[in-house]
PDB file of N, CA and C in Angstrom:
ATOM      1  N   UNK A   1     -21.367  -4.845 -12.670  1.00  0.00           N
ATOM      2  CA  UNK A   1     -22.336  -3.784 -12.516  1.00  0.00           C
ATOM      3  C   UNK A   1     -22.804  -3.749 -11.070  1.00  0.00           C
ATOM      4  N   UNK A   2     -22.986  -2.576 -10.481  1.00  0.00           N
ATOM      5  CA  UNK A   2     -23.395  -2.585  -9.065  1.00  0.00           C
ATOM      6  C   UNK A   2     -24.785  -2.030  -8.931  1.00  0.00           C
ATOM      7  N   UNK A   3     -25.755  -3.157  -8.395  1.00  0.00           N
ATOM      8  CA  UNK A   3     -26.864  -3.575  -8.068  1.00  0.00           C
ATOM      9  C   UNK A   3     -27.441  -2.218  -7.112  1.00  0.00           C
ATOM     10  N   UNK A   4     -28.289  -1.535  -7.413  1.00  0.00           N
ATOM     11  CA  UNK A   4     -29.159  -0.297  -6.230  1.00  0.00           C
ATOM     12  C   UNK A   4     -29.352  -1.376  -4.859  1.00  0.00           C
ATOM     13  N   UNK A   5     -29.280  -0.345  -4.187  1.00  0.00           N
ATOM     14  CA  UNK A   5     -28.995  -0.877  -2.917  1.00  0.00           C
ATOM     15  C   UNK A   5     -30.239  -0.920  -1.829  1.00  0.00           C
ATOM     16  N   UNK A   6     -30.822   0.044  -2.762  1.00  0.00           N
ATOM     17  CA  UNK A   6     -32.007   0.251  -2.050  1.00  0.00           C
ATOM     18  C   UNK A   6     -32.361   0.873  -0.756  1.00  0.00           C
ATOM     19  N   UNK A   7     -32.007   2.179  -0.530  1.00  0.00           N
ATOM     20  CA  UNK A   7     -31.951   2.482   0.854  1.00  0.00           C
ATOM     21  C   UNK A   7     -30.852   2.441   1.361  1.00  0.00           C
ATOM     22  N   UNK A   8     -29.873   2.166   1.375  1.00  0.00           N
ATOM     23  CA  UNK A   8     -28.128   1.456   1.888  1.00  0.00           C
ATOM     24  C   UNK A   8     -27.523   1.792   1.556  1.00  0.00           C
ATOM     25  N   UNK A   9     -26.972   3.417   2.013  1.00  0.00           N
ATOM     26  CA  UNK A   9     -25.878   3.631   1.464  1.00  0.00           C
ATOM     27  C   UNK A   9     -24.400   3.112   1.518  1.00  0.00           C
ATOM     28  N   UNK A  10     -24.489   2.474   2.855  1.00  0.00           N
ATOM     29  CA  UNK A  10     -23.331   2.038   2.836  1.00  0.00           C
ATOM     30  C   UNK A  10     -22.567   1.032   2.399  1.00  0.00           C
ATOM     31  N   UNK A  11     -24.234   0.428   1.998  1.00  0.00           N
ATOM     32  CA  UNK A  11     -23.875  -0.736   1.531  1.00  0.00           C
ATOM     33  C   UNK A  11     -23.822  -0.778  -0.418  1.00  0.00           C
ATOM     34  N   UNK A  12     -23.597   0.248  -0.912  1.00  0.00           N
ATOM     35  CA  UNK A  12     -22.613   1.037  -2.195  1.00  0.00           C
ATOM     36  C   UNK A  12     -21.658   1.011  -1.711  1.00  0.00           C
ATOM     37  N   UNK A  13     -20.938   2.039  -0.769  1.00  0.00           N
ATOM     38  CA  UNK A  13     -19.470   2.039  -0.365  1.00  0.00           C
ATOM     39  C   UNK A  13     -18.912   1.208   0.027  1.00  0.00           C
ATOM     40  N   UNK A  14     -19.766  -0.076   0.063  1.00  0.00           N
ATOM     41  CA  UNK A  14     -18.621  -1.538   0.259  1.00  0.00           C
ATOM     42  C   UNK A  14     -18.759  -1.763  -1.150  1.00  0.00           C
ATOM     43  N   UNK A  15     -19.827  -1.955  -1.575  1.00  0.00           N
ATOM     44  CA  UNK A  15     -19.184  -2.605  -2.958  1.00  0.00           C
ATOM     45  C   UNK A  15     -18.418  -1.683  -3.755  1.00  0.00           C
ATOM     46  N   UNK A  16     -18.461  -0.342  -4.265  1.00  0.00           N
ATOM     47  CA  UNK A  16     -17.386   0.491  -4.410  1.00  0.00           C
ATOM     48  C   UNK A  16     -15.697   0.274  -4.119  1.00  0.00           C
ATOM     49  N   UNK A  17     -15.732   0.018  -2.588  1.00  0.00           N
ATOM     50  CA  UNK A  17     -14.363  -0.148  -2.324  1.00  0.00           C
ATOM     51  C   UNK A  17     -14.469  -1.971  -2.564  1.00  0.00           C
ATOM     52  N   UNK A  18     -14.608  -2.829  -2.787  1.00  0.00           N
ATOM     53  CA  UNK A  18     -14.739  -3.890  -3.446  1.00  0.00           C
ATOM     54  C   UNK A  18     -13.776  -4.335  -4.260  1.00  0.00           C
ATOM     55  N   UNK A  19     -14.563  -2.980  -5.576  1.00  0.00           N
ATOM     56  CA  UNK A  19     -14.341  -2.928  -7.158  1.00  0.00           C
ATOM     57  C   UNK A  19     -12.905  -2.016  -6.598  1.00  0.00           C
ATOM     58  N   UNK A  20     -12.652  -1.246  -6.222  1.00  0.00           N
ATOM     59  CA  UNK A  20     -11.603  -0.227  -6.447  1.00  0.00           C
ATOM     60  C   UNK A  20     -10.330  -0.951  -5.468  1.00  0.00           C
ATOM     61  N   UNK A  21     -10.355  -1.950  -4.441  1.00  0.00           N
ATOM     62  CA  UNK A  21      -9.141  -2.249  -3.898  1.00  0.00           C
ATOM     63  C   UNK A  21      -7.906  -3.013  -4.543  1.00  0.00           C
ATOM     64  N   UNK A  22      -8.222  -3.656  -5.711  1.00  0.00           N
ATOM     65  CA  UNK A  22      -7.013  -4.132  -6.331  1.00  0.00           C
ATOM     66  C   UNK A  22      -6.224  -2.849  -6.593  1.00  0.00           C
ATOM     67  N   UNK A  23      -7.064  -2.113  -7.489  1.00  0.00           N
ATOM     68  CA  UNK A  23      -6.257  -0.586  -7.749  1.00  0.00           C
ATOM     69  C   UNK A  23      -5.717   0.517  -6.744  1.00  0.00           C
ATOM     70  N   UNK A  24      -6.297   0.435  -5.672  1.00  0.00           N
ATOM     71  CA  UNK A  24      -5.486   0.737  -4.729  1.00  0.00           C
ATOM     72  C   UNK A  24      -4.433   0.251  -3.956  1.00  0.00           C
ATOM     73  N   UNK A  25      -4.557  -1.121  -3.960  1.00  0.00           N
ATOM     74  CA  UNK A  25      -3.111  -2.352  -3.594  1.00  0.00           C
ATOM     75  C   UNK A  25      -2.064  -1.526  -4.329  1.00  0.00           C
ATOM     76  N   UNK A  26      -2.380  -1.684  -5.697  1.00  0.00           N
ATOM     77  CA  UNK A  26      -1.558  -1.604  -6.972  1.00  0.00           C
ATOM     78  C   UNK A  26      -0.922  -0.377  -6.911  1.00  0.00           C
ATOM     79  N   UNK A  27      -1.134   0.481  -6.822  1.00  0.00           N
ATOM     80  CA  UNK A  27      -0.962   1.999  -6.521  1.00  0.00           C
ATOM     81  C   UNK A  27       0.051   2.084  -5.879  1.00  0.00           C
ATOM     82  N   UNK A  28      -0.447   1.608  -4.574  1.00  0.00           N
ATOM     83  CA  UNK A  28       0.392   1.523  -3.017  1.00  0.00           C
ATOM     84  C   UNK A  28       1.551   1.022  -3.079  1.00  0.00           C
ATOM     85  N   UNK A  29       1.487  -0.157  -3.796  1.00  0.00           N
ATOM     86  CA  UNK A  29       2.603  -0.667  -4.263  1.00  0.00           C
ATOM     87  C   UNK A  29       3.924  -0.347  -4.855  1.00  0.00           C
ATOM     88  N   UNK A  30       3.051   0.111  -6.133  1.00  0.00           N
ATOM     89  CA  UNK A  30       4.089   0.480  -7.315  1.00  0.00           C
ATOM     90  C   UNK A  30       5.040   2.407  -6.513  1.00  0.00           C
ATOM     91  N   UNK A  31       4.196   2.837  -5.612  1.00  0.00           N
ATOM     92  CA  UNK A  31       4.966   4.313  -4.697  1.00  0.00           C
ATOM     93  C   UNK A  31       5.266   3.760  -4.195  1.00  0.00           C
ATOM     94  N   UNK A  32       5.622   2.339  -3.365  1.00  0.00           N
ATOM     95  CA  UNK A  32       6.162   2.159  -2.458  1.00  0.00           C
ATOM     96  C   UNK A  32       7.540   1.300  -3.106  1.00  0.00           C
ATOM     97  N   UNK A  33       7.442   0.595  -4.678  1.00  0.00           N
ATOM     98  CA  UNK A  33       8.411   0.364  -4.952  1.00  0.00           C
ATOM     99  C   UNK A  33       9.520   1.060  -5.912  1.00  0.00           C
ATOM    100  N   UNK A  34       8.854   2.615  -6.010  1.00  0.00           N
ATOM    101  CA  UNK A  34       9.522   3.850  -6.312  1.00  0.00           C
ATOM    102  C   UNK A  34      10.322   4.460  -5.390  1.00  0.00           C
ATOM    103  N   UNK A  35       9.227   4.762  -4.556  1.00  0.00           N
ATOM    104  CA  UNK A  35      10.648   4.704  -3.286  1.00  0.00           C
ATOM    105  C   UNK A  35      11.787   4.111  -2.644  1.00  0.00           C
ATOM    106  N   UNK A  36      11.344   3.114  -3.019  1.00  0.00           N
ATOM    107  CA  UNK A  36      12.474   1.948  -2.829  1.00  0.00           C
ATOM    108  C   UNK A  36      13.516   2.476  -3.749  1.00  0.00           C
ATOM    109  N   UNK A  37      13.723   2.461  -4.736  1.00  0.00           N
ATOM    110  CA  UNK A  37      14.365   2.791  -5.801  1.00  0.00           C
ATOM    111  C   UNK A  37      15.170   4.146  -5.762  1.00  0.00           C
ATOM    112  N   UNK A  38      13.984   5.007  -5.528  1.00  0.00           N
ATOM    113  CA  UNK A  38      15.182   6.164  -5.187  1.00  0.00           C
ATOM    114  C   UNK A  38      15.761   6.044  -4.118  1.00  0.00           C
ATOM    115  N   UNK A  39      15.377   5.657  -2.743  1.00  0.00           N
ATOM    116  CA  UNK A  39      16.642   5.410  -1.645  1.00  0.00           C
ATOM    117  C   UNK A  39      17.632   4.529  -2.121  1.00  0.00           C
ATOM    118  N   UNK A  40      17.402   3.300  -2.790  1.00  0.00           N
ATOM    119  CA  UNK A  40      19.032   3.079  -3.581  1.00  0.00           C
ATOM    120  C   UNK A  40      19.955   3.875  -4.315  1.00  0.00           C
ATOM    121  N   UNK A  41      19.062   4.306  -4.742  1.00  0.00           N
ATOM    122  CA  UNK A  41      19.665   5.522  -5.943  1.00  0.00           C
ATOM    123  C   UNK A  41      20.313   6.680  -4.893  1.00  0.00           C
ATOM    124  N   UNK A  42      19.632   6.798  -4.276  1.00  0.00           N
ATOM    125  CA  UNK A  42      20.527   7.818  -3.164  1.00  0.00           C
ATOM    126  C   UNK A  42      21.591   7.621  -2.190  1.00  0.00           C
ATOM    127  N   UNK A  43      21.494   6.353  -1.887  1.00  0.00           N
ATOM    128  CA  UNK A  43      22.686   5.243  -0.984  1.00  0.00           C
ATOM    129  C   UNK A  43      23.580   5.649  -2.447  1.00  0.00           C
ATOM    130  N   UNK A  44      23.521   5.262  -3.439  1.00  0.00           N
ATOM    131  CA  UNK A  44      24.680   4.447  -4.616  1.00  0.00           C
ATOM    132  C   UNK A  44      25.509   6.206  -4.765  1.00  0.00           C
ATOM    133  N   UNK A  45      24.403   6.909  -4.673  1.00  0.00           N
ATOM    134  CA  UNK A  45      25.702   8.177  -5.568  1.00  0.00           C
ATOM    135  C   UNK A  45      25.798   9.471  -4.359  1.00  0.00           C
ATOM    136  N   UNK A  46      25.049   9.110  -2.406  1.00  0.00           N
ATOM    137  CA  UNK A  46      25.706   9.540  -1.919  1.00  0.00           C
ATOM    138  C   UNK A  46      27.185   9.931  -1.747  1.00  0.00           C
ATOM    139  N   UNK A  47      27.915   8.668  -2.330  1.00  0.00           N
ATOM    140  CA  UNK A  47      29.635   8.895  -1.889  1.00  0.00           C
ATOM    141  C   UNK A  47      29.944   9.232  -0.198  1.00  0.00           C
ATOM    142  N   UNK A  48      30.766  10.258  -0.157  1.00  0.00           N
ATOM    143  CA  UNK A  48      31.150  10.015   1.048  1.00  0.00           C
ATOM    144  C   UNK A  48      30.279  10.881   2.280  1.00  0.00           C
ATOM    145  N   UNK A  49      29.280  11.005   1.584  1.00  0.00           N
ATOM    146  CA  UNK A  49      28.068  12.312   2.540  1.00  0.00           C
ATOM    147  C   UNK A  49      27.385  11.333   3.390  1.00  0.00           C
ATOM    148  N   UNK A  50      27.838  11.021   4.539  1.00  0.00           N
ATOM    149  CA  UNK A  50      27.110  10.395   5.310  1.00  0.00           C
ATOM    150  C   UNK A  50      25.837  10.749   5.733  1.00  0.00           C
ATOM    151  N   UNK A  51      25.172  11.544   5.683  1.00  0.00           N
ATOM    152  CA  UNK A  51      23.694  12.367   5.652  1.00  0.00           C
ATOM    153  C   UNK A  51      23.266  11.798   4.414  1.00  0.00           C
ATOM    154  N   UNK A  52      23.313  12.341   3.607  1.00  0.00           N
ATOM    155  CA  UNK A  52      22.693  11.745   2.149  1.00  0.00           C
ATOM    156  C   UNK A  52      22.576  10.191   2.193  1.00  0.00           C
ATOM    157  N   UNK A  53      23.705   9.465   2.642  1.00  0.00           N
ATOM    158  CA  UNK A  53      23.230   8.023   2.827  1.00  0.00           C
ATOM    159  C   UNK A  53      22.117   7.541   3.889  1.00  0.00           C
ATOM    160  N   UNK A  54      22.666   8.131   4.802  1.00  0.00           N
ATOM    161  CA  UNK A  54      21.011   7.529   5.852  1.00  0.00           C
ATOM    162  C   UNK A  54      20.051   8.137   5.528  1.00  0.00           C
ATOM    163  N   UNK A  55      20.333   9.276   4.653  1.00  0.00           N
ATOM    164  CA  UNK A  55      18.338   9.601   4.511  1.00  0.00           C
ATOM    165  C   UNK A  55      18.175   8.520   3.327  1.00  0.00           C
ATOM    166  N   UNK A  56      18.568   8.265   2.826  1.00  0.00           N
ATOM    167  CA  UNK A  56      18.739   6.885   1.595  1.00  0.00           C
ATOM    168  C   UNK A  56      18.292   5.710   2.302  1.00  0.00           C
ATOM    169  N   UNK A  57      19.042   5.044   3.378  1.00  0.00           N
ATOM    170  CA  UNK A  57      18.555   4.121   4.021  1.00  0.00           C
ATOM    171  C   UNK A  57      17.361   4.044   4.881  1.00  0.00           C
ATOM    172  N   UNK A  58      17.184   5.217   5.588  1.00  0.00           N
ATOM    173  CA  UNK A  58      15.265   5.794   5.937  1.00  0.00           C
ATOM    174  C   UNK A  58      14.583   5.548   5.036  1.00  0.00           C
ATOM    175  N   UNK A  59      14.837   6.287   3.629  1.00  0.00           N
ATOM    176  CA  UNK A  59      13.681   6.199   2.735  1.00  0.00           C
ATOM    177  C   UNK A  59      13.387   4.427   1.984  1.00  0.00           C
ATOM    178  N   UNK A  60      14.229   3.719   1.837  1.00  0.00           N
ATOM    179  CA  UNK A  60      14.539   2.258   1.408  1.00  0.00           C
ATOM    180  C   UNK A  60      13.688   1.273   2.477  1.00  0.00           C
ATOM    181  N   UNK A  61      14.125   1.849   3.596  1.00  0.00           N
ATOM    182  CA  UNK A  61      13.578   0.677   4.575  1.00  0.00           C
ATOM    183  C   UNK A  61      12.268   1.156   5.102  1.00  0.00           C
ATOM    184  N   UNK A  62      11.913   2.585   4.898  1.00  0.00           N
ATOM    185  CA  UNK A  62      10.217   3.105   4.981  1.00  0.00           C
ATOM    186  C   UNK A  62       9.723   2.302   3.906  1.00  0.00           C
ATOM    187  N   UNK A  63       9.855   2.234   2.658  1.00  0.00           N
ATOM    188  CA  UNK A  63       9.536   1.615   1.437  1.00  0.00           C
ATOM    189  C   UNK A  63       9.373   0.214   1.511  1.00  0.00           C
ATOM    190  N   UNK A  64      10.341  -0.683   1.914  1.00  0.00           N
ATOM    191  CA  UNK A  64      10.318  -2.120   2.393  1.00  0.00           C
ATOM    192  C   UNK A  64       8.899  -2.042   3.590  1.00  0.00           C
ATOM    193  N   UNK A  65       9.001  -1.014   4.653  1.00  0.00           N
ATOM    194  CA  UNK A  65       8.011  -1.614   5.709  1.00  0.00           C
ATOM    195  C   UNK A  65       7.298  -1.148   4.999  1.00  0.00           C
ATOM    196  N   UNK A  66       6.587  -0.085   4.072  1.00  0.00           N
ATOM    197  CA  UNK A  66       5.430   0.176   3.544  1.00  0.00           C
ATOM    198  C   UNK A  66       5.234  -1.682   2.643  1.00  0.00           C
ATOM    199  N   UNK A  67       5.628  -1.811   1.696  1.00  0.00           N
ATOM    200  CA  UNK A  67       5.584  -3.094   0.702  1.00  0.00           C
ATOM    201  C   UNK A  67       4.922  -4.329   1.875  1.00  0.00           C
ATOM    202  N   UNK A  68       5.905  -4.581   2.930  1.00  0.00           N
ATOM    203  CA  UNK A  68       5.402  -5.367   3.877  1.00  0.00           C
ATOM    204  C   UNK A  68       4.056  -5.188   4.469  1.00  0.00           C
ATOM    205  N   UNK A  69       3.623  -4.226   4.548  1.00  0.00           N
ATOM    206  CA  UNK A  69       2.176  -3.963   5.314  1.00  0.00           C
ATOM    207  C   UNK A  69       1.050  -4.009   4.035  1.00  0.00           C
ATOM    208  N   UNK A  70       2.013  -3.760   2.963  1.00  0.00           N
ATOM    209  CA  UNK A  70       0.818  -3.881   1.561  1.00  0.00           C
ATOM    210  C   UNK A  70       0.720  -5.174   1.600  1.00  0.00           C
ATOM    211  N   UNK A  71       1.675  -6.114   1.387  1.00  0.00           N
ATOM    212  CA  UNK A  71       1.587  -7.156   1.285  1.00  0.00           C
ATOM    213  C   UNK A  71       0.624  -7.830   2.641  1.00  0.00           C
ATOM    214  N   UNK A  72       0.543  -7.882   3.519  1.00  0.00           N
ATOM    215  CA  UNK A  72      -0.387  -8.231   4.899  1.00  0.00           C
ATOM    216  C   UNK A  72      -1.469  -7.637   4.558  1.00  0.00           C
ATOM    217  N   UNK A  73      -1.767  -6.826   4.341  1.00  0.00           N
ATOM    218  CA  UNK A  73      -3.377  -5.810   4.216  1.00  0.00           C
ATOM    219  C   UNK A  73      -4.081  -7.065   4.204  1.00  0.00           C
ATOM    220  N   UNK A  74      -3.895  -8.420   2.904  1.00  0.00           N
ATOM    221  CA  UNK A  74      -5.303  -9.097   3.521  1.00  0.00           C
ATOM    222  C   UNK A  74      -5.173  -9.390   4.435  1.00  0.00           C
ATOM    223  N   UNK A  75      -4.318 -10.443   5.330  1.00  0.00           N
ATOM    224  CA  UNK A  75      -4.236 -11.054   6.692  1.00  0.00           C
ATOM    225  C   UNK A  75      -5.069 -10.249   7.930  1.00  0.00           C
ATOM    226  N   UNK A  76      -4.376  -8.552   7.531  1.00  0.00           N
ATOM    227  CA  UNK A  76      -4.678  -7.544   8.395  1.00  0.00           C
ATOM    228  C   UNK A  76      -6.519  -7.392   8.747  1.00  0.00           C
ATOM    229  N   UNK A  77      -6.883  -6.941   7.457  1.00  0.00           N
ATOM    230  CA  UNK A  77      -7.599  -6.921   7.079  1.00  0.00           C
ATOM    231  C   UNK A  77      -8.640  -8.206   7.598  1.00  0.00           C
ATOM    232  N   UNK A  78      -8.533  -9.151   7.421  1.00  0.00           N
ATOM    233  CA  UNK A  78      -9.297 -10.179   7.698  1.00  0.00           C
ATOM    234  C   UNK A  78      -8.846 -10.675   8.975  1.00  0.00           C
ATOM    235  N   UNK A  79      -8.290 -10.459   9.960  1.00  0.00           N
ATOM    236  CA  UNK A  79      -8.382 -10.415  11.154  1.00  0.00           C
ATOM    237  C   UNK A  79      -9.182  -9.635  11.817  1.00  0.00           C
ATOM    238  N   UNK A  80      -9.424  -7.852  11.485  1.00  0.00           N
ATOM    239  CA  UNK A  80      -9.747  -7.388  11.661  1.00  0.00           C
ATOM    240  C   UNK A  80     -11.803  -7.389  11.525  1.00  0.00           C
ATOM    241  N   UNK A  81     -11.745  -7.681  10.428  1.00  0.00           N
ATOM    242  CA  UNK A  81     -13.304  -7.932  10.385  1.00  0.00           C
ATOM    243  C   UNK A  81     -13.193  -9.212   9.441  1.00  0.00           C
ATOM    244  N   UNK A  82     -13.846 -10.747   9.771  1.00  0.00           N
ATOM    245  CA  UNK A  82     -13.585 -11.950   9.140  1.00  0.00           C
ATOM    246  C   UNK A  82     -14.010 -12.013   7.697  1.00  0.00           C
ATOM    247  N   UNK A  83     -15.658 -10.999   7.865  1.00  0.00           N
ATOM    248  CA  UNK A  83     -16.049 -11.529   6.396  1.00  0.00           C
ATOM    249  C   UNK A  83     -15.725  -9.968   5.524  1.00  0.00           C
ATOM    250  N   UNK A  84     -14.431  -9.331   5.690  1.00  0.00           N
ATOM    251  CA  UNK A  84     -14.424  -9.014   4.760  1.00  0.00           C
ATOM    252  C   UNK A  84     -14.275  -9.322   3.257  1.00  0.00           C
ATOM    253  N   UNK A  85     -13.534 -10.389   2.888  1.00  0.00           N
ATOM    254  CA  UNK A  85     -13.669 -10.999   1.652  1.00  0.00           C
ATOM    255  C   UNK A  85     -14.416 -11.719   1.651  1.00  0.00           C
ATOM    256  N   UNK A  86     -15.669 -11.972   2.134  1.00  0.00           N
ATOM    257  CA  UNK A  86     -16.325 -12.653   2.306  1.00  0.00           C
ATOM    258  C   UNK A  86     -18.059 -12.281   1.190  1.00  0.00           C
ATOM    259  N   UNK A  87     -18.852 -13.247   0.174  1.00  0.00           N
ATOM    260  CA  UNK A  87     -19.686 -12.717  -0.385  1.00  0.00           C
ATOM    261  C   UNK A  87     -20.882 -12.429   0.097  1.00  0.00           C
TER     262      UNK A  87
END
């Protein structure tokens, strides 16, 4: 339950985004490992259309660097300002 803040708004919109960042990880994730998926899917039944394959391999390896930066967000994140996970 999130506590009145008393005057602070902003200090709702941290705890807000708090409660809501697993589900946004999760999100980020799961489109980024959809995409993944269809650029395989588009590499596998390009055949011999060399266009159709590299936009396959763009979209695969956008998807991988997206996953990679999801995956860092905390590191990122907590470099960036220390106590963000912080209570």
């Amino acid at each position: 339950m999130i506590k009145p803040t008393s005057g602070k708004p902003f200090l709702a919109f941290e705890e807000y985004f708090r409660i809501s960042w697993p589900w946004i990880i999760g999100c980020a994730a799961g489109i980024a490992v959809f995409w993944a998926l269809f650029g395989g899917i588009e590499i596998m039944i390009s055949g011999s259309d060399s266009g159709l394959r590299d936009k396959g391999k763009d979209r695969f390896i956008n998807a991988l660097t997206g996953l990679l930066v999801i995956g860092l967000s905390g590191m990122i994140l907590e470099t960036l300002n220390p106590v963000f996970f912080g209570q």
